[in-house]
N, C-alpha and C. Protein backbone atom coordinates (compact mmCIF):
# COMPACT_ATOMS: atom_id res chain seq x y z
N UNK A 1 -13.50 2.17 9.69
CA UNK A 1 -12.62 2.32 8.55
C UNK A 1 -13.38 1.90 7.31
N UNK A 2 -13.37 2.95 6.47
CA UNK A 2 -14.15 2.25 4.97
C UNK A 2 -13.32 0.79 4.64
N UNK A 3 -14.14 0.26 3.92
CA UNK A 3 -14.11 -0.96 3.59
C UNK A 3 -12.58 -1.22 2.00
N UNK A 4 -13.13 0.36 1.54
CA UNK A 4 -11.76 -0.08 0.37
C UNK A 4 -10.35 0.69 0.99
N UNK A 5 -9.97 0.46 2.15
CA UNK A 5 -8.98 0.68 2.64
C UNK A 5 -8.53 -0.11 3.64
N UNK A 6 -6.83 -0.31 2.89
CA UNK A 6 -6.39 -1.17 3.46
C UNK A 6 -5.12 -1.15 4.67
N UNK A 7 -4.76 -1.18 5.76
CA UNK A 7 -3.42 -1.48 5.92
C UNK A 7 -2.55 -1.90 6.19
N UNK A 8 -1.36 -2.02 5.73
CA UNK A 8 -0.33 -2.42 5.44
C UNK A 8 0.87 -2.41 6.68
N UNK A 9 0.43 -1.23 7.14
CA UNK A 9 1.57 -1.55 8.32
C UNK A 9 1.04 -0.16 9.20
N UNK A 10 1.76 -0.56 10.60
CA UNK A 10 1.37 0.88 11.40
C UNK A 10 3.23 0.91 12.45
N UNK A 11 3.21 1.88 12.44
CA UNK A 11 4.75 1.88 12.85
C UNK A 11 4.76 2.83 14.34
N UNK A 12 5.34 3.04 15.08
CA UNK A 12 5.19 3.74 16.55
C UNK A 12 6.07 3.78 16.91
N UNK A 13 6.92 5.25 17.31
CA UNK A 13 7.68 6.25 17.74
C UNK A 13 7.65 7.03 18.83
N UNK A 14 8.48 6.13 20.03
CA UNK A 14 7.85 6.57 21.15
C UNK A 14 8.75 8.18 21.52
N UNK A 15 8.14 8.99 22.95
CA UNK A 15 9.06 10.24 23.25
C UNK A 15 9.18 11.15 22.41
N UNK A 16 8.32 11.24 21.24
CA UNK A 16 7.95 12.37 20.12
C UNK A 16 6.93 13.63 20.67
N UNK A 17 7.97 14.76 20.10
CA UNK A 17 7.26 15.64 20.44
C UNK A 17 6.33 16.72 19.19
N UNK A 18 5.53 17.21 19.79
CA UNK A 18 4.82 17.87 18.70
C UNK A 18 4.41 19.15 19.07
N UNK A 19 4.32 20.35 18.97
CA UNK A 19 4.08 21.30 19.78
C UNK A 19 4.18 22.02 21.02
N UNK A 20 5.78 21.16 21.44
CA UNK A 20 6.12 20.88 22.36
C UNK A 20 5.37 20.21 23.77
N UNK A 21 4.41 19.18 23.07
CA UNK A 21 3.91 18.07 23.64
C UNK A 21 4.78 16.67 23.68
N UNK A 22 4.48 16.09 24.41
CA UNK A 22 5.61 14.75 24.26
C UNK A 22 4.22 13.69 24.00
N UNK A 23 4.63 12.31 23.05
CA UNK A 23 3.46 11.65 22.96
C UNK A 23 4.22 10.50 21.92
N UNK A 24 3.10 10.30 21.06
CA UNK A 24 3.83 8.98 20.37
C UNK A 24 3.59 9.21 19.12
N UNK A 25 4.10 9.22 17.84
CA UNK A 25 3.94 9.25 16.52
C UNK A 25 4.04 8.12 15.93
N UNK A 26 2.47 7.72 15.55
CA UNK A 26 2.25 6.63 14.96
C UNK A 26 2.27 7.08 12.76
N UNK A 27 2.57 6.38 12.41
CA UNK A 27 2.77 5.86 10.59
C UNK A 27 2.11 5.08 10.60
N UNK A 28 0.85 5.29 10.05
CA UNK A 28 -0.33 4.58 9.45
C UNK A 28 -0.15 4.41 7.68
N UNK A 29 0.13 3.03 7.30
CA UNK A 29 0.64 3.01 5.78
C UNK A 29 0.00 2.08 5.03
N UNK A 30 -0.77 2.19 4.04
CA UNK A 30 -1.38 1.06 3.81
C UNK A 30 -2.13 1.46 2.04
N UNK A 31 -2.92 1.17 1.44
CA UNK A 31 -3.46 1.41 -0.01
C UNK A 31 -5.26 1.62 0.12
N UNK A 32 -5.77 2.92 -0.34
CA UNK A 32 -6.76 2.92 -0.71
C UNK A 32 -7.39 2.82 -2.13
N UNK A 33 -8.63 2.40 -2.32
CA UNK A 33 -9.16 2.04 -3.78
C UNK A 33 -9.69 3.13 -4.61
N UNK A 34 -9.76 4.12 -3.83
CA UNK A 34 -10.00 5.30 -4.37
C UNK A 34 -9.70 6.83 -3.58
N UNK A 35 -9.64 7.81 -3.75
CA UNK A 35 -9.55 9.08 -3.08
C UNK A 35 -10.16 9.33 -1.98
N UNK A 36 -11.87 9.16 -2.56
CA UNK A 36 -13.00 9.37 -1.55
C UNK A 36 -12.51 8.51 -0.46
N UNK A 37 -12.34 7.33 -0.60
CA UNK A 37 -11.96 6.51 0.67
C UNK A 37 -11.25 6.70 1.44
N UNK A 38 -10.35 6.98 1.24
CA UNK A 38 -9.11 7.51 1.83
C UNK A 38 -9.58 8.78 2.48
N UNK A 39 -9.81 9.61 1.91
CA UNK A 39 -10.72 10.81 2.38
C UNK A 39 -11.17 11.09 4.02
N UNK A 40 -11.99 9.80 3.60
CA UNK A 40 -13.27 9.69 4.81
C UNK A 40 -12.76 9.01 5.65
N UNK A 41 -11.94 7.82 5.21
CA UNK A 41 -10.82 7.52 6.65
C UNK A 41 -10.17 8.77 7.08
N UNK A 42 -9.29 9.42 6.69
CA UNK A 42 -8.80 10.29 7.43
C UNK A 42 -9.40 11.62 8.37
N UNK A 43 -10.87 11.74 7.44
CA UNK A 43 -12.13 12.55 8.31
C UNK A 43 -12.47 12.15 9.30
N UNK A 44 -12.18 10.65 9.31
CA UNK A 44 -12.60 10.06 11.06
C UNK A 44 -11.51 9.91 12.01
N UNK A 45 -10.14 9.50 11.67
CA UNK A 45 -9.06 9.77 12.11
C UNK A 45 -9.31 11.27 13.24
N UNK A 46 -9.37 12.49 12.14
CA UNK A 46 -9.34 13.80 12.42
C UNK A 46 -10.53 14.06 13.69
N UNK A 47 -11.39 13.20 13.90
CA UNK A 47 -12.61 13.71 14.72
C UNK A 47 -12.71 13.49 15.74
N UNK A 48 -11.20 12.41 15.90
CA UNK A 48 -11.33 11.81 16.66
C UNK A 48 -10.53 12.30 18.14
N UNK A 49 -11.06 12.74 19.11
CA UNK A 49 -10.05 13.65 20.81
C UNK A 49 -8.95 12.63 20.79
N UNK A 50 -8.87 11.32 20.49
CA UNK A 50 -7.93 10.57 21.07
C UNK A 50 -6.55 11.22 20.42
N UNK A 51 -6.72 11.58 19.21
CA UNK A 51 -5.20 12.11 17.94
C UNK A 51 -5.57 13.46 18.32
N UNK A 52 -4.49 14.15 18.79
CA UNK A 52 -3.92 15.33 18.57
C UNK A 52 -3.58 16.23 17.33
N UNK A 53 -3.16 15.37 16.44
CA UNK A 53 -2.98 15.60 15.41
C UNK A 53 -2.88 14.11 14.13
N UNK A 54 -3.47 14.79 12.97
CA UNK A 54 -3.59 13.79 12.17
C UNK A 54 -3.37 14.11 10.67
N UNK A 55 -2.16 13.76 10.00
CA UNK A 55 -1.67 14.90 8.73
C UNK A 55 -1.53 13.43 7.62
N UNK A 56 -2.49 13.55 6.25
CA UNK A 56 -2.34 12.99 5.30
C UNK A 56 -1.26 13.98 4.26
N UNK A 57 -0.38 13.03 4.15
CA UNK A 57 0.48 14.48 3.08
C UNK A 57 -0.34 14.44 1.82
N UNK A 58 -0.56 15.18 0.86
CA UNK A 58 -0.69 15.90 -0.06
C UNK A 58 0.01 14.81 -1.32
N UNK A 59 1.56 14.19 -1.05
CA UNK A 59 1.16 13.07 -1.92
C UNK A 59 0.83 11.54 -1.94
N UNK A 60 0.01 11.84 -1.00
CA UNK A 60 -1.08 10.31 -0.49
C UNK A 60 -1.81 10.76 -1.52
N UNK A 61 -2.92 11.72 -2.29
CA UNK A 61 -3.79 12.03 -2.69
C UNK A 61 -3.90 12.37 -3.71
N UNK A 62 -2.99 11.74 -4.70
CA UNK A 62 -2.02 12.05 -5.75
C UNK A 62 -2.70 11.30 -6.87
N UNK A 63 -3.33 10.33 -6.58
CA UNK A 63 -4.00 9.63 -8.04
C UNK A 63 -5.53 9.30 -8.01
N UNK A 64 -6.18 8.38 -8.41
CA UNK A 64 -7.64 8.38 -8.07
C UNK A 64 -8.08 7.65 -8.00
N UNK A 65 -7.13 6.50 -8.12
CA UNK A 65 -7.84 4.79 -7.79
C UNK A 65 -6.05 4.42 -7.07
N UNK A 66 -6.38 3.73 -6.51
CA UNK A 66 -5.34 2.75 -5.78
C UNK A 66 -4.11 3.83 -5.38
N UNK A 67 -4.83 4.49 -4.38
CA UNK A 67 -3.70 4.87 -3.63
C UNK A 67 -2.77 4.48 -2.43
N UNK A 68 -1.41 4.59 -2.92
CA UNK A 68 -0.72 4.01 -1.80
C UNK A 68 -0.67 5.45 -0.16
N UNK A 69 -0.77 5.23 0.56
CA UNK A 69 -0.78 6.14 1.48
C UNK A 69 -0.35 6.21 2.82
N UNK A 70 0.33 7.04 3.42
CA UNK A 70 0.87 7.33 4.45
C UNK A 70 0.41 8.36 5.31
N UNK A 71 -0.13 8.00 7.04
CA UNK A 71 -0.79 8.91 7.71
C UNK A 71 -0.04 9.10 9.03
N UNK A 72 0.50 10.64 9.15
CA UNK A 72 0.99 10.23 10.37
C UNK A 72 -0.12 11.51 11.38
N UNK A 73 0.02 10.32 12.84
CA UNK A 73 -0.90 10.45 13.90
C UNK A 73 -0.14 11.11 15.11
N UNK A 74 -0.71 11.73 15.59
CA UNK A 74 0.53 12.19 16.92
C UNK A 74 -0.56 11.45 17.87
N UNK A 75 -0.45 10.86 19.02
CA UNK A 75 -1.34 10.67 20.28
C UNK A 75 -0.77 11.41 21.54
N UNK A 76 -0.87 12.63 22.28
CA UNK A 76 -0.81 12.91 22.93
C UNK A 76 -0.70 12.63 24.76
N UNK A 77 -2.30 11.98 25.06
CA UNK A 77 -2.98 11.37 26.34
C UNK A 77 -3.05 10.24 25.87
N UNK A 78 -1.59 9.42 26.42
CA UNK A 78 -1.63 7.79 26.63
C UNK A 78 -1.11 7.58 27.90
N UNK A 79 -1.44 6.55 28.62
CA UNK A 79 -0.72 5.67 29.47
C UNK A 79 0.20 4.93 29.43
N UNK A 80 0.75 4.42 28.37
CA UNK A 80 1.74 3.60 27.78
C UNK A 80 1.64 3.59 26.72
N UNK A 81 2.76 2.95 25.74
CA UNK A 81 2.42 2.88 24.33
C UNK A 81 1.40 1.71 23.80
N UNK A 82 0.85 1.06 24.92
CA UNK A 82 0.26 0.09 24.62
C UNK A 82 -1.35 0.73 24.56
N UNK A 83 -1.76 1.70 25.34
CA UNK A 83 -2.60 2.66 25.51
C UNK A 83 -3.02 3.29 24.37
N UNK A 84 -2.35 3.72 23.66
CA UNK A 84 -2.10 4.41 22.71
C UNK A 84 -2.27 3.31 20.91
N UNK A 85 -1.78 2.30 21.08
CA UNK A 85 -1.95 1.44 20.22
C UNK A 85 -3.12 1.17 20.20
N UNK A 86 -4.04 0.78 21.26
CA UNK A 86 -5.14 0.24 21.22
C UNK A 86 -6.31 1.37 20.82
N UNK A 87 -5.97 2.66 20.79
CA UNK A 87 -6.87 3.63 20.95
C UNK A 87 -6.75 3.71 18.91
N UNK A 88 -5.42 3.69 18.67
CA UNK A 88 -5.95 3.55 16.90
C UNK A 88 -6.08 1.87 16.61
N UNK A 89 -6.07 1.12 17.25
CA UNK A 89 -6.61 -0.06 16.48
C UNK A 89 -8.59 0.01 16.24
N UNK A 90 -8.55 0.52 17.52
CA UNK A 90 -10.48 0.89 17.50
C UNK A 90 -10.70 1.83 16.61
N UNK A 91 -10.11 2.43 17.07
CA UNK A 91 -10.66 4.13 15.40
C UNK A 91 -10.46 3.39 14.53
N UNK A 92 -9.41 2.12 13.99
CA UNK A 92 -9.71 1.92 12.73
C UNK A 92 -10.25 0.80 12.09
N UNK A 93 -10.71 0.81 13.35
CA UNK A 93 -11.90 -0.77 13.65
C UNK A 93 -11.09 -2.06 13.80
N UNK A 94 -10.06 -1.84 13.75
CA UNK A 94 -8.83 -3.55 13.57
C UNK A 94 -8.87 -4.21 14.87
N UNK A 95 -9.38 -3.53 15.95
CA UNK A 95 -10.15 -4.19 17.67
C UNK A 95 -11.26 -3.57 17.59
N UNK A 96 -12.15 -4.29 18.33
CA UNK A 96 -13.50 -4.25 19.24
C UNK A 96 -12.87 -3.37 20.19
N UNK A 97 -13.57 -2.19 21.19
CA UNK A 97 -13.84 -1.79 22.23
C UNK A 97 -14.24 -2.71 23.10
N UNK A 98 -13.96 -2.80 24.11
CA UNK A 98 -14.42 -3.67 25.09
C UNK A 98 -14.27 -2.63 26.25
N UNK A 99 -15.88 -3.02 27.30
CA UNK A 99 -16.08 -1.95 28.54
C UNK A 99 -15.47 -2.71 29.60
């Protein structure tokens, strides 16, 4: 996760469906310091097999310093919701991986 991004809260919605997939919809909410940042977090979000889907709305991206922002994540392939939590705490570096 770039360094000028912050967040604020992450919220999780279990039995959500998306393409008529069933999975979990996580709300990733928090403030970036600039556009670019925000940006490139969400470029890694996006790259990532674990998210199915990964949608910054349009007015997350709305100003050019201190954006407040909202990301929502679908996770598809979890084992539990605890599975699933841990897989975006690593993408956004907030846990270590451990083998």
């Amino acid at each position: 996760m770039p360094e000028k991004v912050i967040i604020d809260s992450i919220t999780f919605s279990r039995n959500e469906a998306y393409k008529e997939k069933n999975g979990i919809l996580v709300l990733v909410s928090g403030t970036s310091v600039d556009r670019n940042s925000l940006i490139s977090f969400s470029n890694s979000l996006e790259q990532s097999k674990d998210f199915t889907f990964v949608d910054v709305p349009v007015s997350s991206l709305t100003k050019d310093k201190n954006l407040p922002f909202s990301i929502n994540i679908f996770i598809e392939n979890y084992q539990n919701i605890e599975d699933g939590f841990t897989k975006l705490l690593i993408k956004c570096k907030l846990l270590e991986e451990t083998k």
